[in-house]
Protein backbone atom coordinates (compact mmCIF):
# COMPACT_ATOMS: atom_id res chain seq x y z
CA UNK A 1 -29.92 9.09 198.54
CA UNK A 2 -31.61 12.15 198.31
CA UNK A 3 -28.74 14.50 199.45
CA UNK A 4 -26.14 12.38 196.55
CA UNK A 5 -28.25 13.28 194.25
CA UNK A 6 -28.41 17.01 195.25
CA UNK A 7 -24.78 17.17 195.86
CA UNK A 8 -24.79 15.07 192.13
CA UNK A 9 -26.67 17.77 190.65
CA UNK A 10 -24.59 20.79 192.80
CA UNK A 11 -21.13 19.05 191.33
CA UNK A 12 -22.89 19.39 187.87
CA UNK A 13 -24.01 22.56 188.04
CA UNK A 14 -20.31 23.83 189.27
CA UNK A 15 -18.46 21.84 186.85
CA UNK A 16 -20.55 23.16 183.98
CA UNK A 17 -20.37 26.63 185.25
CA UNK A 18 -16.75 26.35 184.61
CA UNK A 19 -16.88 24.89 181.54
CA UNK A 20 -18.88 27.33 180.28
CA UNK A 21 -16.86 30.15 181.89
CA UNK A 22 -13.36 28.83 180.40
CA UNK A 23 -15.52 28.53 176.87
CA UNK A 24 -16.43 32.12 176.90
CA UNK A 25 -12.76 33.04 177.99
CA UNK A 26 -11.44 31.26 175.07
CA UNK A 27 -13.88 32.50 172.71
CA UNK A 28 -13.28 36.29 174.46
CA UNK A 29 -9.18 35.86 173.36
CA UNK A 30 -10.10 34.71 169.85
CA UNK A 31 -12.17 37.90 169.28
CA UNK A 32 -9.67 39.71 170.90
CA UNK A 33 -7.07 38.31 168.76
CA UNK A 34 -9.00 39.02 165.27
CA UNK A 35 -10.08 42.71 166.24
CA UNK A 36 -6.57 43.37 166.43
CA UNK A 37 -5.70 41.95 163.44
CA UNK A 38 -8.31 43.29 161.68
CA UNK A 39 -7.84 47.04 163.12
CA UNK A 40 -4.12 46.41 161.67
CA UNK A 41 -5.23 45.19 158.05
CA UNK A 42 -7.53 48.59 158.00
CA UNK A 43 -4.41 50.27 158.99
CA UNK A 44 -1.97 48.68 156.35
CA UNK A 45 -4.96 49.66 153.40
CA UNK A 46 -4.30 53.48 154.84
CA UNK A 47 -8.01 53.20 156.20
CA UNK A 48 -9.81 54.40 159.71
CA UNK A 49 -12.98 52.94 160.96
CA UNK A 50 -14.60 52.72 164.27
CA UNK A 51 -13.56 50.19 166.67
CA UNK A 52 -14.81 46.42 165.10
CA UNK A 53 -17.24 44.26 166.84
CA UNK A 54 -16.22 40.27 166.92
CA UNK A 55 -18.86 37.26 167.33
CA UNK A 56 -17.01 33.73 167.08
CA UNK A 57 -20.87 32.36 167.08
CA UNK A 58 -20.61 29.01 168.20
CA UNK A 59 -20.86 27.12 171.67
CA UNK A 60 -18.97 25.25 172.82
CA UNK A 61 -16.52 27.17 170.75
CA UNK A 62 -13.76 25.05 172.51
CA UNK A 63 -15.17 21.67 171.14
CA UNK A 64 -15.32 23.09 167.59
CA UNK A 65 -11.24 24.56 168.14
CA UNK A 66 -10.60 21.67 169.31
CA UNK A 67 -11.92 19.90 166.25
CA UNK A 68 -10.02 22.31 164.56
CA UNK A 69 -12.55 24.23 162.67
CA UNK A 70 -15.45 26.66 163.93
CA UNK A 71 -18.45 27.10 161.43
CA UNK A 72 -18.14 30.86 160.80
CA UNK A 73 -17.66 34.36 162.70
CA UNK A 74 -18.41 37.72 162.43
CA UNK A 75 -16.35 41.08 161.90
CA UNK A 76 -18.78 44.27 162.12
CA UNK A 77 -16.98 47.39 161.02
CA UNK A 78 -18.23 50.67 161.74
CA UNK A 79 -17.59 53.85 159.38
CA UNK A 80 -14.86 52.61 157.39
CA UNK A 81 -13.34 55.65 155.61
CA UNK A 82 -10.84 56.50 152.65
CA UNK A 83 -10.38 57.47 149.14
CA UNK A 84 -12.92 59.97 150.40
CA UNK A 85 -15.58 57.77 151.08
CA UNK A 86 -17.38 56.36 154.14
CA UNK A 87 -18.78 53.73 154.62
CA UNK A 88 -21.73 53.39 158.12
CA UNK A 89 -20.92 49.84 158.09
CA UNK A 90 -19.12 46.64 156.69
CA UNK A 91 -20.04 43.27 157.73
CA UNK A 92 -17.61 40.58 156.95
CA UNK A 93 -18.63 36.66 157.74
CA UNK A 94 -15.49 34.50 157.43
CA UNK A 95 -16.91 30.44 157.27
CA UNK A 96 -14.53 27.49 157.64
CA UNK A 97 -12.43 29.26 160.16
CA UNK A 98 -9.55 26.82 161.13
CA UNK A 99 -8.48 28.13 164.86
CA UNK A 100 -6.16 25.56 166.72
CA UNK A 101 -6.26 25.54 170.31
CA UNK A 102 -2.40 25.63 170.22
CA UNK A 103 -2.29 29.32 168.30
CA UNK A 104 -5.04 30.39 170.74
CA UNK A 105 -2.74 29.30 173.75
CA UNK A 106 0.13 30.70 172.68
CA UNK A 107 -0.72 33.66 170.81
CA UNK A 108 1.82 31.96 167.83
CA UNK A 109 0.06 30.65 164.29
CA UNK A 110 -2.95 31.67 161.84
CA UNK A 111 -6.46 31.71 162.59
CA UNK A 112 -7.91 31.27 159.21
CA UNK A 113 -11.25 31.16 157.00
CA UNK A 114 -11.83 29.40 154.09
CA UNK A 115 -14.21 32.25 153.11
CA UNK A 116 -14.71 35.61 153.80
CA UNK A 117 -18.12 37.32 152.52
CA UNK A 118 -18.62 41.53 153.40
CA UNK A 119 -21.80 43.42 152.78
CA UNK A 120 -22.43 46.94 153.38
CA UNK A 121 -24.95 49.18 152.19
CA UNK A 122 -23.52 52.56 150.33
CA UNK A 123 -26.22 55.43 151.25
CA UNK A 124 -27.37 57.40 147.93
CA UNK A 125 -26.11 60.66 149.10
CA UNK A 126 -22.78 58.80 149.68
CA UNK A 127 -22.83 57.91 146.47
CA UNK A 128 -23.70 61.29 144.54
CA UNK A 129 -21.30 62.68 146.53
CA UNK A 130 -18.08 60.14 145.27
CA UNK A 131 -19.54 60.91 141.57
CA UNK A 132 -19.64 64.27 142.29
CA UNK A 133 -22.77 64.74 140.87
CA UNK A 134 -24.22 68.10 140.63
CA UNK A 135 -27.36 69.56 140.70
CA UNK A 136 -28.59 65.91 140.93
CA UNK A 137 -30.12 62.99 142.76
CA UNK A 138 -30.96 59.14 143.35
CA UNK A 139 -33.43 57.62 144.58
CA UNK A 140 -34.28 53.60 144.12
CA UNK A 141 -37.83 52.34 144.14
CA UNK A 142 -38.52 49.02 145.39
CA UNK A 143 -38.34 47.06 142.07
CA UNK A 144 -34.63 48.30 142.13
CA UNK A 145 -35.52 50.98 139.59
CA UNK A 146 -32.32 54.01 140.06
CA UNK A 147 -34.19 57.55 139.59
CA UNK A 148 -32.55 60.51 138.41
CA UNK A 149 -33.83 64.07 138.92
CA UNK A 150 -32.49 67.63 139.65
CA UNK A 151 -32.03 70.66 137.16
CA UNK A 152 -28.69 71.40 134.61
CA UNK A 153 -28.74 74.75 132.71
CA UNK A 154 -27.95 74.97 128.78
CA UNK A 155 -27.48 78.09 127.15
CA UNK A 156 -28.73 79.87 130.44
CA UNK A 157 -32.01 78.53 130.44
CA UNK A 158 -32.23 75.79 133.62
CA UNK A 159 -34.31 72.76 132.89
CA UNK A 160 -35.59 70.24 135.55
CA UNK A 161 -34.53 67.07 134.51
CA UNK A 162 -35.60 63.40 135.35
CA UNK A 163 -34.31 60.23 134.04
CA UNK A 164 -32.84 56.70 135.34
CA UNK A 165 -29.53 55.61 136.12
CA UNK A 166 -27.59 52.29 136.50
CA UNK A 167 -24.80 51.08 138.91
CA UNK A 168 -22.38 48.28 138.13
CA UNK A 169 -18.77 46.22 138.55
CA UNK A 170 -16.18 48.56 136.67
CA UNK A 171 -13.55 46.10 138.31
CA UNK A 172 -13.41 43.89 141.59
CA UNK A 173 -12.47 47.34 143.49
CA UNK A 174 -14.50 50.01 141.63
CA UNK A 175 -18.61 50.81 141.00
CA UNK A 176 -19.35 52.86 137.55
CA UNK A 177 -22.80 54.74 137.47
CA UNK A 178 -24.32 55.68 134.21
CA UNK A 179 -27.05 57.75 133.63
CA UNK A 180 -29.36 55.55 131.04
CA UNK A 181 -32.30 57.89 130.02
CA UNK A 182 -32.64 61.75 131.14
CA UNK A 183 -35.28 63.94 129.81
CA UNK A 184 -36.68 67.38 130.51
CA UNK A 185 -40.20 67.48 132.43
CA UNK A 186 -41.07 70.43 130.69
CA UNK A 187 -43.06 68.82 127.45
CA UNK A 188 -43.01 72.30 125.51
CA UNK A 189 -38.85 71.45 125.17
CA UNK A 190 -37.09 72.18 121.56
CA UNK A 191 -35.37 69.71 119.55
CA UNK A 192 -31.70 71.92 120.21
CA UNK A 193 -32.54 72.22 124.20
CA UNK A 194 -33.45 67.91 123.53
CA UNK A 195 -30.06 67.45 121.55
CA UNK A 196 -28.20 68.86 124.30
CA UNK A 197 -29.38 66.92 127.17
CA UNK A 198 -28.84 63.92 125.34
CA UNK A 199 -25.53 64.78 124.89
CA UNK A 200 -25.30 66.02 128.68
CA UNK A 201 -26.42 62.73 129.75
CA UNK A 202 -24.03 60.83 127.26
CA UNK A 203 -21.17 62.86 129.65
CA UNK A 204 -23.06 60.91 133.33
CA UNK A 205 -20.85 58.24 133.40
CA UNK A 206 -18.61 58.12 136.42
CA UNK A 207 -16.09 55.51 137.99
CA UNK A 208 -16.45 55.28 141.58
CA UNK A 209 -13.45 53.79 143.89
CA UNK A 210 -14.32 52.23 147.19
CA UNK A 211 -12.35 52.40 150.01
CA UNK A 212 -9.92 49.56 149.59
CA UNK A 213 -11.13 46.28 151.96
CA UNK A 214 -9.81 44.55 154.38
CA UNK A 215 -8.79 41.40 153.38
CA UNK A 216 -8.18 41.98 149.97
CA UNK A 217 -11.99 41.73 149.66
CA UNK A 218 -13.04 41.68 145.57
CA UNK A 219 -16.32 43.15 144.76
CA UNK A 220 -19.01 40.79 143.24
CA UNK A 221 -22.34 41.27 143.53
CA UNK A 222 -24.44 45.01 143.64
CA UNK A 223 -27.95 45.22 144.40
CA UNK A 224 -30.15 48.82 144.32
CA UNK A 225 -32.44 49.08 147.34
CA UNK A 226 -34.35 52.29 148.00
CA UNK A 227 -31.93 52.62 151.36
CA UNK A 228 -28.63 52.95 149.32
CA UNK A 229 -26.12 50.66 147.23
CA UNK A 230 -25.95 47.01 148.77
CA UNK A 231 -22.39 46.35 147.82
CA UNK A 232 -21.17 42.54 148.27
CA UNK A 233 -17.39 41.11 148.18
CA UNK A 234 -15.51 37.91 148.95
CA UNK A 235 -12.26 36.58 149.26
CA UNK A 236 -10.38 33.11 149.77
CA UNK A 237 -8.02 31.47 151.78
CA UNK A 238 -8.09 34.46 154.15
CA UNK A 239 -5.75 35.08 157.05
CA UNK A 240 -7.72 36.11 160.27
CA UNK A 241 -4.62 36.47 162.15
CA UNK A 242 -0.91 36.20 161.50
């Protein structure tokens, strides 16, 4: 009885070692299958990145293809560049990803999400640099507050400068920063050197194009941290593969 129920426990122990090794496998081509596809979408947008990093989450990922539908997986893209921009990193999270085992086995059909939600976070130098700021700089407290300081010269006389600034949707593919309040820090200022930094700061308002997303991802949500721009974008009915 006793050696049954080791060689029970041996046969066990093997058969799940293969089932788990043939999961991994299948979840391994998957991954495979969207990096490619995904390194070829950044191609067709005339992009460059780093090489992506793919996570199909799940196990048993083979019971959930073979139910047709895996909760969600990730796409991490490193240093995404174009339009002369960078960005360190874009995550994307696609969720009600239909894979069928038959387009994993044969390489032939769509894997496809329901859903696809990206995030990155746009570094403030990154972004002074796209507006082309000069003489100027950002900083973001922790209330979300957007800072603006540096120095601008009028009628050769240079005057440190300090103000706030605000960053929102100019479309589904483009940020526009304006520059809200800006003051001199010098209190002893005239009303003429006044009148023309208000007027300088009427002329801070600048349209900023992102690099264009994979996926025909839409911008929708911004949110100022005191690490950068947290940029977020979605899109539907997306094709993973084709």
């Amino acid at each position: 009885m006793r050696r049954f129920l080791i060689t029970t426990v041996v046969l066990v122990l093997i058969v799940g070692a293969g089932l788990f090794a043939m999961d991994r496998a299948v979840a391994a081509y998957a991954e495979d299958q969207i990096r490619t596809q995904t390194v070829a979408a950044i191609g067709e947008q005339g992009m460059r990145s780093g090489e992506p990093r793919v996570d199909v989450g799940g196990f048993p990922f083979v019971n959930e293809v073979l139910d047709g539908h895996d909760e969600k997986l990730v796409i991490v893209i490193p240093d995404l560049a174009g339009q002369g921009l960078t960005l360190p990193e874009l995550t994307l999270v696609a969720s009600d990803v239909t894979a069928p085992l038959e387009t994993l086995r044969s390489g032939q059909g769509e894997i496809t999400a329901a859903r696809v939600e990206g995030s990155t976070l746009v570094p403030w130098d990154v972004v002074v640099a796209a507006a082309k700021l000069k003489d100027l700089t950002l900083a973001a407290t922790e209330d979300g507050t957007l800072q603006v300081n540096g120095d601008a010269t009028f009628a050769g006389i240079t005057v440190p400068l300090a103000g706030k600034a605000q960053v929102s949707l100019a479309s589904p593919t483009k940020l526009r920063l304006r520059v809200t309040e800006l003051s001199g820090t010098n209190a002893n200022l005239n009303a003429v050197m006044k009148s023309l930094i208000e007027a300088y700061k009427d002329k801070l308002v600048f349209d900023i194009a992102l690099p264009k997303l994979p996926y025909d991802l839409k911008l929708s949500k911004l949110r100022t941290t005191p690490d950068g721009l947290d940029v977020t974008g979605f899109a539907e009915n997306v094709p993973l593969t084709r």
